[in-house]
N, C-alpha and C. Protein backbone atom coordinates (compact mmCIF):
# COMPACT_ATOMS: atom_id res chain seq x y z
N UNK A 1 0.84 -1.18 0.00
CA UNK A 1 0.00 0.00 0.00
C UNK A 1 0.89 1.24 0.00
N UNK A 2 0.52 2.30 -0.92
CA UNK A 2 1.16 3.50 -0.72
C UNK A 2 0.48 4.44 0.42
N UNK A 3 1.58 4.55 1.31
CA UNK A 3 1.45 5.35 2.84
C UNK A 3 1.24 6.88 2.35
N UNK A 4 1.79 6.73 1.14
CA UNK A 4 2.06 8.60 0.68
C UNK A 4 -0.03 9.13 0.88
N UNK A 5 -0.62 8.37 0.44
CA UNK A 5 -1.85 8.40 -0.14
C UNK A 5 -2.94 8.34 0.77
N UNK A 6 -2.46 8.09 2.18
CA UNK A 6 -3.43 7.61 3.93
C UNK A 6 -3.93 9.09 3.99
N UNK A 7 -3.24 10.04 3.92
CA UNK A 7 -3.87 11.56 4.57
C UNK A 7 -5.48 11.72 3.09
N UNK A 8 -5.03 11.75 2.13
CA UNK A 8 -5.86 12.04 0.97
C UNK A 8 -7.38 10.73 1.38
N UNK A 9 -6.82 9.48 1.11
CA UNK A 9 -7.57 8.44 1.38
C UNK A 9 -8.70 8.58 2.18
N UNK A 10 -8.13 9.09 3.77
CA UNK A 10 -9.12 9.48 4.79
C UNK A 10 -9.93 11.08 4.83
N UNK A 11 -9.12 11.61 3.96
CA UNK A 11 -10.13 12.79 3.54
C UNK A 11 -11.02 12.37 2.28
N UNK A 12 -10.76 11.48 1.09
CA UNK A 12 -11.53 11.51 0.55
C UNK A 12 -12.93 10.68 0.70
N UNK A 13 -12.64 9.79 2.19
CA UNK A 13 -13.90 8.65 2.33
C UNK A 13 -14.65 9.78 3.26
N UNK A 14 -13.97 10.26 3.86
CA UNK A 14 -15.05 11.37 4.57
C UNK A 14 -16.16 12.38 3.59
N UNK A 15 -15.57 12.92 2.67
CA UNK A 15 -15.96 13.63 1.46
C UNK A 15 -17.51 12.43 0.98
N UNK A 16 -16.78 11.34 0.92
CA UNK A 16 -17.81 10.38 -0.01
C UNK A 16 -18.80 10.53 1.07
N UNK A 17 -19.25 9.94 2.28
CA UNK A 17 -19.82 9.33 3.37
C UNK A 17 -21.02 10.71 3.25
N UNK A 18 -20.42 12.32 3.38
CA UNK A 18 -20.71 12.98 3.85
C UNK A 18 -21.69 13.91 2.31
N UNK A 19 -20.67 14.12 1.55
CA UNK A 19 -21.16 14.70 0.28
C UNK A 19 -21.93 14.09 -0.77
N UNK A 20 -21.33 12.85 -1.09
CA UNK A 20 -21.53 11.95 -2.27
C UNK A 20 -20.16 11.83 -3.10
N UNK A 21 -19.17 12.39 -3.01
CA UNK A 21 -18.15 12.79 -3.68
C UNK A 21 -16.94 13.88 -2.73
N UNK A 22 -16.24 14.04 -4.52
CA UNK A 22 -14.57 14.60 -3.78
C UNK A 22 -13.72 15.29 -4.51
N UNK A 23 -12.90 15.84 -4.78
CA UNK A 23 -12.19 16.56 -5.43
C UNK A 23 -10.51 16.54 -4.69
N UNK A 24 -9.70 16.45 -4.76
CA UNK A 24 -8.50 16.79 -3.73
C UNK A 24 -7.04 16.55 -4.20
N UNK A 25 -6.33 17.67 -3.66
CA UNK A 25 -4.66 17.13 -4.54
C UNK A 25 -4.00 16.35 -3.37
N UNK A 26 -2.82 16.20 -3.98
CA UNK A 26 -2.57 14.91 -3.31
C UNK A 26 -2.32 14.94 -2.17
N UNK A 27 -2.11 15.98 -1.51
CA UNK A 27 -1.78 16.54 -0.16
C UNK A 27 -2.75 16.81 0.80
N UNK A 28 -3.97 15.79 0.38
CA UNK A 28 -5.42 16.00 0.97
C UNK A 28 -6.23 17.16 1.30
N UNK A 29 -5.79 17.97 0.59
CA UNK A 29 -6.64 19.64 0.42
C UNK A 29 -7.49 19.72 -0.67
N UNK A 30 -9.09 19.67 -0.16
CA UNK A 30 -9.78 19.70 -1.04
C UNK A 30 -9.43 21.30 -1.93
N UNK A 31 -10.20 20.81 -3.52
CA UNK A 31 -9.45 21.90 -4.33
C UNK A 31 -10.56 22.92 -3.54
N UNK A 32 -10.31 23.98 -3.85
CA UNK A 32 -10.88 25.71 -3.27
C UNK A 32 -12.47 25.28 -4.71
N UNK A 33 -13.39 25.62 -3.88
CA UNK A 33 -14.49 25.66 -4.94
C UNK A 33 -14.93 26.82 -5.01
N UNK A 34 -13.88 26.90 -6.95
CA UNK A 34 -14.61 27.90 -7.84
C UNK A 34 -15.69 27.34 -8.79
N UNK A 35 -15.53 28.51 -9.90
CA UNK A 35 -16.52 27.75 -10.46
C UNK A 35 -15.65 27.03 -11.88
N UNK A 36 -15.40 26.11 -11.48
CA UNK A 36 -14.63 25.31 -12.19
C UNK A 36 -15.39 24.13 -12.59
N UNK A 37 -15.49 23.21 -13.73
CA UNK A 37 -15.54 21.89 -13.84
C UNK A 37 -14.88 21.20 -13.54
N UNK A 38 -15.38 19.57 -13.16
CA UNK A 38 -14.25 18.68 -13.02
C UNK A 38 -15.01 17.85 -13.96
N UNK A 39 -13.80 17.20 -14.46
CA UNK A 39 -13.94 16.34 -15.96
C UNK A 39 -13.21 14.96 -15.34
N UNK A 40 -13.55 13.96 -15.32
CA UNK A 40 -13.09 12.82 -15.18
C UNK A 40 -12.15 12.15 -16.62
N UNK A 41 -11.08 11.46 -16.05
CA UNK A 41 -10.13 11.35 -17.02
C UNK A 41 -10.37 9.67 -17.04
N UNK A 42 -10.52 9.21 -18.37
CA UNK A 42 -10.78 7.84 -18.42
C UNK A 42 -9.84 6.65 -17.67
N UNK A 43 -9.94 5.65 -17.58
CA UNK A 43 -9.63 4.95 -16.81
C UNK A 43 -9.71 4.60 -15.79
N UNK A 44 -10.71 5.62 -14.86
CA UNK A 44 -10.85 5.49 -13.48
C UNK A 44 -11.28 3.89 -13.12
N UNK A 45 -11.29 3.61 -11.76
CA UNK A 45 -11.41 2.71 -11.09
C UNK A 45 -13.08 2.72 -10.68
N UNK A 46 -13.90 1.49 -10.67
CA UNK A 46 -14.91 1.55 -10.35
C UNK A 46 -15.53 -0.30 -8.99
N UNK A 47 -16.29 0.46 -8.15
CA UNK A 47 -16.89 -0.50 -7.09
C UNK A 47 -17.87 -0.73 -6.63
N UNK A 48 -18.66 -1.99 -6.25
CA UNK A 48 -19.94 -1.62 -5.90
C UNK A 48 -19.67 -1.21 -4.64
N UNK A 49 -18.74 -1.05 -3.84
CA UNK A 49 -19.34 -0.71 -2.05
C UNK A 49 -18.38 0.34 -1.88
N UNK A 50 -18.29 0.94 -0.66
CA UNK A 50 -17.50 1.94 -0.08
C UNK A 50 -16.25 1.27 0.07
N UNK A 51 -15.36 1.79 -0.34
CA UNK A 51 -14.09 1.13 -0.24
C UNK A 51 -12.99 2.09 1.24
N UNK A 52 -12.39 1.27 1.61
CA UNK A 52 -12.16 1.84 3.21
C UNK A 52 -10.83 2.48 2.54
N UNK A 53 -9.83 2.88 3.84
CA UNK A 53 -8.36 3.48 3.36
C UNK A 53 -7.73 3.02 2.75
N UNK A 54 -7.27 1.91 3.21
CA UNK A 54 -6.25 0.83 2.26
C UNK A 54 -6.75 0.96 0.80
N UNK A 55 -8.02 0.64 0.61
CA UNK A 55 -8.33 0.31 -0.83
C UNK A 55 -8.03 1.76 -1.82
N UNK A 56 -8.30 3.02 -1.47
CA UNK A 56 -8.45 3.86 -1.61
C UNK A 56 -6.93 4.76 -1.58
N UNK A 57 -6.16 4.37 -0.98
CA UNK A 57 -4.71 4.42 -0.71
C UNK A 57 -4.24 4.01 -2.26
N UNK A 58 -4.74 2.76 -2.42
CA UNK A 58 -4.01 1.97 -3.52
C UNK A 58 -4.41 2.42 -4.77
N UNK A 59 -5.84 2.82 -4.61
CA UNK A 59 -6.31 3.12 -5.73
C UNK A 59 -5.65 4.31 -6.04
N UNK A 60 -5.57 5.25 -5.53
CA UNK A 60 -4.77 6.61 -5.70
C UNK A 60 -3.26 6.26 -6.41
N UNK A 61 -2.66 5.47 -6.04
CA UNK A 61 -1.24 5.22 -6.64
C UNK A 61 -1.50 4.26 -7.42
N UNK A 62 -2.46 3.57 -7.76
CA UNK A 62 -2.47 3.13 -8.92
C UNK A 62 -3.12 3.96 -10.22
N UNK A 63 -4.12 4.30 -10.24
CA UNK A 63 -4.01 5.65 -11.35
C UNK A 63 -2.76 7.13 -11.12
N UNK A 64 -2.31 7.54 -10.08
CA UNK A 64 -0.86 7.73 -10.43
C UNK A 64 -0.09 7.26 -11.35
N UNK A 65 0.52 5.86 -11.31
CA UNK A 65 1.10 5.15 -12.26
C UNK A 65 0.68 5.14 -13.51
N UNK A 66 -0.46 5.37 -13.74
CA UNK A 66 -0.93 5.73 -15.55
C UNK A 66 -0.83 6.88 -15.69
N UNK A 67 -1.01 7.82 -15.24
CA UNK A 67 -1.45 9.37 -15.56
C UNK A 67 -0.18 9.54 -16.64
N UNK A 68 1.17 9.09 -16.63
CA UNK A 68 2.00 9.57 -17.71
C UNK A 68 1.28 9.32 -18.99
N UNK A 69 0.89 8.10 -18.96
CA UNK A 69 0.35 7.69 -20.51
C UNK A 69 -0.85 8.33 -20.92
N UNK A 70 -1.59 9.26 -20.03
CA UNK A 70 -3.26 9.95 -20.62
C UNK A 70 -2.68 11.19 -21.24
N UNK A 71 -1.43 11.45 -21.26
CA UNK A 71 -0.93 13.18 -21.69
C UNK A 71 -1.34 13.51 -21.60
N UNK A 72 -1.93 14.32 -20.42
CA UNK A 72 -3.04 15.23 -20.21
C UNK A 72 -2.31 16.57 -19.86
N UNK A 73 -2.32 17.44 -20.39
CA UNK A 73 -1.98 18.99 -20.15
C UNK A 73 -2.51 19.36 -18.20
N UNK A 74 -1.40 20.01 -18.04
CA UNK A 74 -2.20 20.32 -16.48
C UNK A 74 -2.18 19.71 -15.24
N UNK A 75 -2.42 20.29 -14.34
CA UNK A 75 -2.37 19.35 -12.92
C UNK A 75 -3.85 18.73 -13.37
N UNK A 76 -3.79 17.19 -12.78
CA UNK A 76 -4.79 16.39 -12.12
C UNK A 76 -5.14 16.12 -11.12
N UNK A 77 -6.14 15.90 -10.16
CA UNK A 77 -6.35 15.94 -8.85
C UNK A 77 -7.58 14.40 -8.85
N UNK A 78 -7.35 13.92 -7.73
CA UNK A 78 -8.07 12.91 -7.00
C UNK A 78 -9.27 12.65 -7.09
N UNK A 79 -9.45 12.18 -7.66
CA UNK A 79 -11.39 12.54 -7.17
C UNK A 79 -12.07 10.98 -7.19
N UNK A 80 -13.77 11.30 -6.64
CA UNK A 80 -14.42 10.21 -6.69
C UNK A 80 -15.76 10.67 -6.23
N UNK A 81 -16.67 9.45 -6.42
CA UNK A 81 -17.83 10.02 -6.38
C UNK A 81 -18.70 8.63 -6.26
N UNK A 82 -19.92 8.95 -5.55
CA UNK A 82 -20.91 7.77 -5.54
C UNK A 82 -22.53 8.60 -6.83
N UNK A 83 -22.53 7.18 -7.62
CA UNK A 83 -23.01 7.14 -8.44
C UNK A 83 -24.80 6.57 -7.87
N UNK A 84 -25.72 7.16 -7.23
CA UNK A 84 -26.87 6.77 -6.60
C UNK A 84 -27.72 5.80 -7.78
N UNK A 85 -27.65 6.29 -9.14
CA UNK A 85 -28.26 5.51 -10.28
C UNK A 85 -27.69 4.01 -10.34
N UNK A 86 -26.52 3.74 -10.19
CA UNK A 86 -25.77 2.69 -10.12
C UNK A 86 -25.74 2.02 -8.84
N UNK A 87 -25.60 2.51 -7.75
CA UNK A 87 -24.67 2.38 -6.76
C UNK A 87 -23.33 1.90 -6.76
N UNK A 88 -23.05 2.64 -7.45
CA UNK A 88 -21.51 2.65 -8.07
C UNK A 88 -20.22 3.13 -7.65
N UNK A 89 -19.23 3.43 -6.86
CA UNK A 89 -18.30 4.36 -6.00
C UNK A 89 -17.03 4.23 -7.38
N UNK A 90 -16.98 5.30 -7.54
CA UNK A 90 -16.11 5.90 -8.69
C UNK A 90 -15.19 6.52 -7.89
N UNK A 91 -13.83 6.44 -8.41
CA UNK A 91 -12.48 6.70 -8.04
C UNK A 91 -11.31 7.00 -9.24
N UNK A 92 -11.03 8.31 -9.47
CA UNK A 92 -10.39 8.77 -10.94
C UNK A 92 -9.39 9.39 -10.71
N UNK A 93 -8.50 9.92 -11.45
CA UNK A 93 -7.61 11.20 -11.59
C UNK A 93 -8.79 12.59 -12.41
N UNK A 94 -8.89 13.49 -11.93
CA UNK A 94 -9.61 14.51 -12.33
C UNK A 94 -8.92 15.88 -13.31
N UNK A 95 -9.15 16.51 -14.36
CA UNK A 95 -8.94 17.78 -14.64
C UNK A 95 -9.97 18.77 -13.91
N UNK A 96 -9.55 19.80 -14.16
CA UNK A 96 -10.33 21.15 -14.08
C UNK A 96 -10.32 22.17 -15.07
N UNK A 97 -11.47 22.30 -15.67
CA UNK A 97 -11.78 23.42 -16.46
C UNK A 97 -12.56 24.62 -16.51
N UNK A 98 -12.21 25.52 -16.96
CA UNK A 98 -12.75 26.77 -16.82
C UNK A 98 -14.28 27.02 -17.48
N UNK A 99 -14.05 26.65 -19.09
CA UNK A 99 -15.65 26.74 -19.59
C UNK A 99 -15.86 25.42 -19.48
N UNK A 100 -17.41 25.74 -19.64
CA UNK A 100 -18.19 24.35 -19.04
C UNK A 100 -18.45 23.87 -20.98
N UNK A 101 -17.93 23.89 -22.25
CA UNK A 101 -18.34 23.71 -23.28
C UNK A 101 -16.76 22.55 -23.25
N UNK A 102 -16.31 23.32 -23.22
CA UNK A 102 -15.00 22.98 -23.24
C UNK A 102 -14.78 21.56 -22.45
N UNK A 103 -15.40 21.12 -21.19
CA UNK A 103 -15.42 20.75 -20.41
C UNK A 103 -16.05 19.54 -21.02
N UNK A 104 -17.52 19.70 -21.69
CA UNK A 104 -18.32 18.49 -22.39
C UNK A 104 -17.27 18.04 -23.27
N UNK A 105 -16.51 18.99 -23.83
CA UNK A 105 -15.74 18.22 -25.14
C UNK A 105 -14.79 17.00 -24.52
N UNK A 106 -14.13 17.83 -23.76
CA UNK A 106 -13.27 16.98 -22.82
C UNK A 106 -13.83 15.23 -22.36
N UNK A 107 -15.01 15.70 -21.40
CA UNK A 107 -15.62 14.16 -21.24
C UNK A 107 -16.03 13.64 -22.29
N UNK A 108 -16.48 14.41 -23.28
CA UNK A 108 -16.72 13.11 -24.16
C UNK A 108 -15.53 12.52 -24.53
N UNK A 109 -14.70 13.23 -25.17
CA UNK A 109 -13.08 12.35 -25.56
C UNK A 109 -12.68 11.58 -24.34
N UNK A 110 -12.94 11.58 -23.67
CA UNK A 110 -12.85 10.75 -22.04
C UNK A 110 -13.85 9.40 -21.94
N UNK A 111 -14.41 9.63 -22.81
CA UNK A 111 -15.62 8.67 -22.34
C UNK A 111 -16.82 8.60 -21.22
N UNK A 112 -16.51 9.75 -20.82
CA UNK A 112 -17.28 10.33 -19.79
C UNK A 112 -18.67 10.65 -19.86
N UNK A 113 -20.29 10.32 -18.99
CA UNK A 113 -21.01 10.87 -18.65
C UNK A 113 -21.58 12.27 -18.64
N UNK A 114 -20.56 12.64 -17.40
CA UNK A 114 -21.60 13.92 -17.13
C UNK A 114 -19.75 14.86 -16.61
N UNK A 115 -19.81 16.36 -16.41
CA UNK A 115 -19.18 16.75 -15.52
C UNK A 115 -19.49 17.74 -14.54
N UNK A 116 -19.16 18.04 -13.84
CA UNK A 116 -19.26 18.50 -12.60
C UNK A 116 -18.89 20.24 -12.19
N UNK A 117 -19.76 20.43 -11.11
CA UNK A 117 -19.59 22.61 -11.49
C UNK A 117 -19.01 22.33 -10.14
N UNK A 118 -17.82 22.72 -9.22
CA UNK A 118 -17.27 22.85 -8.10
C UNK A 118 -17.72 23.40 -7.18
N UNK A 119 -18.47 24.99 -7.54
CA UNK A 119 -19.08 26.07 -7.16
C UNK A 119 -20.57 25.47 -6.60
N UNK A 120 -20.90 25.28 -7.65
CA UNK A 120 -22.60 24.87 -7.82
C UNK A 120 -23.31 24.31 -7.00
N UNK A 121 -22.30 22.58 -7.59
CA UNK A 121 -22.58 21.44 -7.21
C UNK A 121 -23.90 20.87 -8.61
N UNK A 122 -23.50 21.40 -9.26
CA UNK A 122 -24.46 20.63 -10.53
C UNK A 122 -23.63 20.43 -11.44
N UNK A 123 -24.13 18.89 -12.07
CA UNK A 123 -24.15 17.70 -12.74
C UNK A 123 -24.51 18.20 -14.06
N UNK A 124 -23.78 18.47 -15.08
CA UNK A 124 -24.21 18.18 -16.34
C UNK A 124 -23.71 16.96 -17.07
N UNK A 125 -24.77 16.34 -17.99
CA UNK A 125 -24.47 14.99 -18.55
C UNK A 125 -23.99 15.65 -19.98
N UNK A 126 -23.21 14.80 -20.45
CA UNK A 126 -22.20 15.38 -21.90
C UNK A 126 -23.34 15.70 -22.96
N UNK A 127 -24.40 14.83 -22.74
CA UNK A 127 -25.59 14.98 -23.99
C UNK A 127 -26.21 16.02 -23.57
N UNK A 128 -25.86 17.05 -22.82
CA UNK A 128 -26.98 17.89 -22.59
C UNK A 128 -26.46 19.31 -22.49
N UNK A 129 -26.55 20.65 -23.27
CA UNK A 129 -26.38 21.26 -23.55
C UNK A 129 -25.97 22.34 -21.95
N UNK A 130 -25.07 23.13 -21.34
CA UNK A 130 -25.09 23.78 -20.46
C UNK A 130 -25.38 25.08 -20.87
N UNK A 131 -26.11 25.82 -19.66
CA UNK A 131 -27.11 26.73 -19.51
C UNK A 131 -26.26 27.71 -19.37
């Protein structure tokens, strides 16, 4: 297990338990909510149950270890989220973007759903035009 990843881990199951979700760099500081998107970067990790520290530890350094190969421009940050349609607990490397158009383009080349307003807290799905 990567130890580097215990401070983030236990902030991000608190985040889940409490919010539904998470955002955070690696230094377990959730990001500052502007009004930013977060765009999920493909590959994430997916579970049916709450996954405790350890799991969540690992999971973090294991999408670490890919992030070279997504070339993604930019810092990436931590994230995860419970999926209530699914009951699904999602666990990713995240971007952040400024326009929310920009943002759909992004998830879709991602393979992505929906993305996320920081500020807000609203969900847009890629098929659906933002307001």
């Amino acid at each position: 297990m990567s130890k580097a990843y215990i401070p983030a881990a236990r902030q991000g199951l608190r985040h889940l338990r409490a919010q539904g979700g998470f955002t955070l760099d690696d230094n377990a500081a959730p990001v500052v909510r502007r009004n930013l998107w977060a765009v999920s970067l493909a590959g994430g990790l997916y579970t049916d149950h709450l996954p405790d520290v350890r799991e969540l530890a690992e999971a973090f350094a294991e999408l670490r270890t890919r992030e070279p190969r997504l070339g993604v421009p930019g810092p990436t940050y931590l994230g995860g989220w419970y999926d209530r349609d699914t009951g699904t607990y999602s666990v990713d490397l995240t971007v952040l973007v400024d326009d929310p158009d920009e943002a759909l383009a992004f998830a879709e080349s991602q393979g992505q759903d929906a993305i996320y307003n920081l500020m807000t807290g609203k969900t847009v799905r890629v098929s659906v035009p933002v307001d």
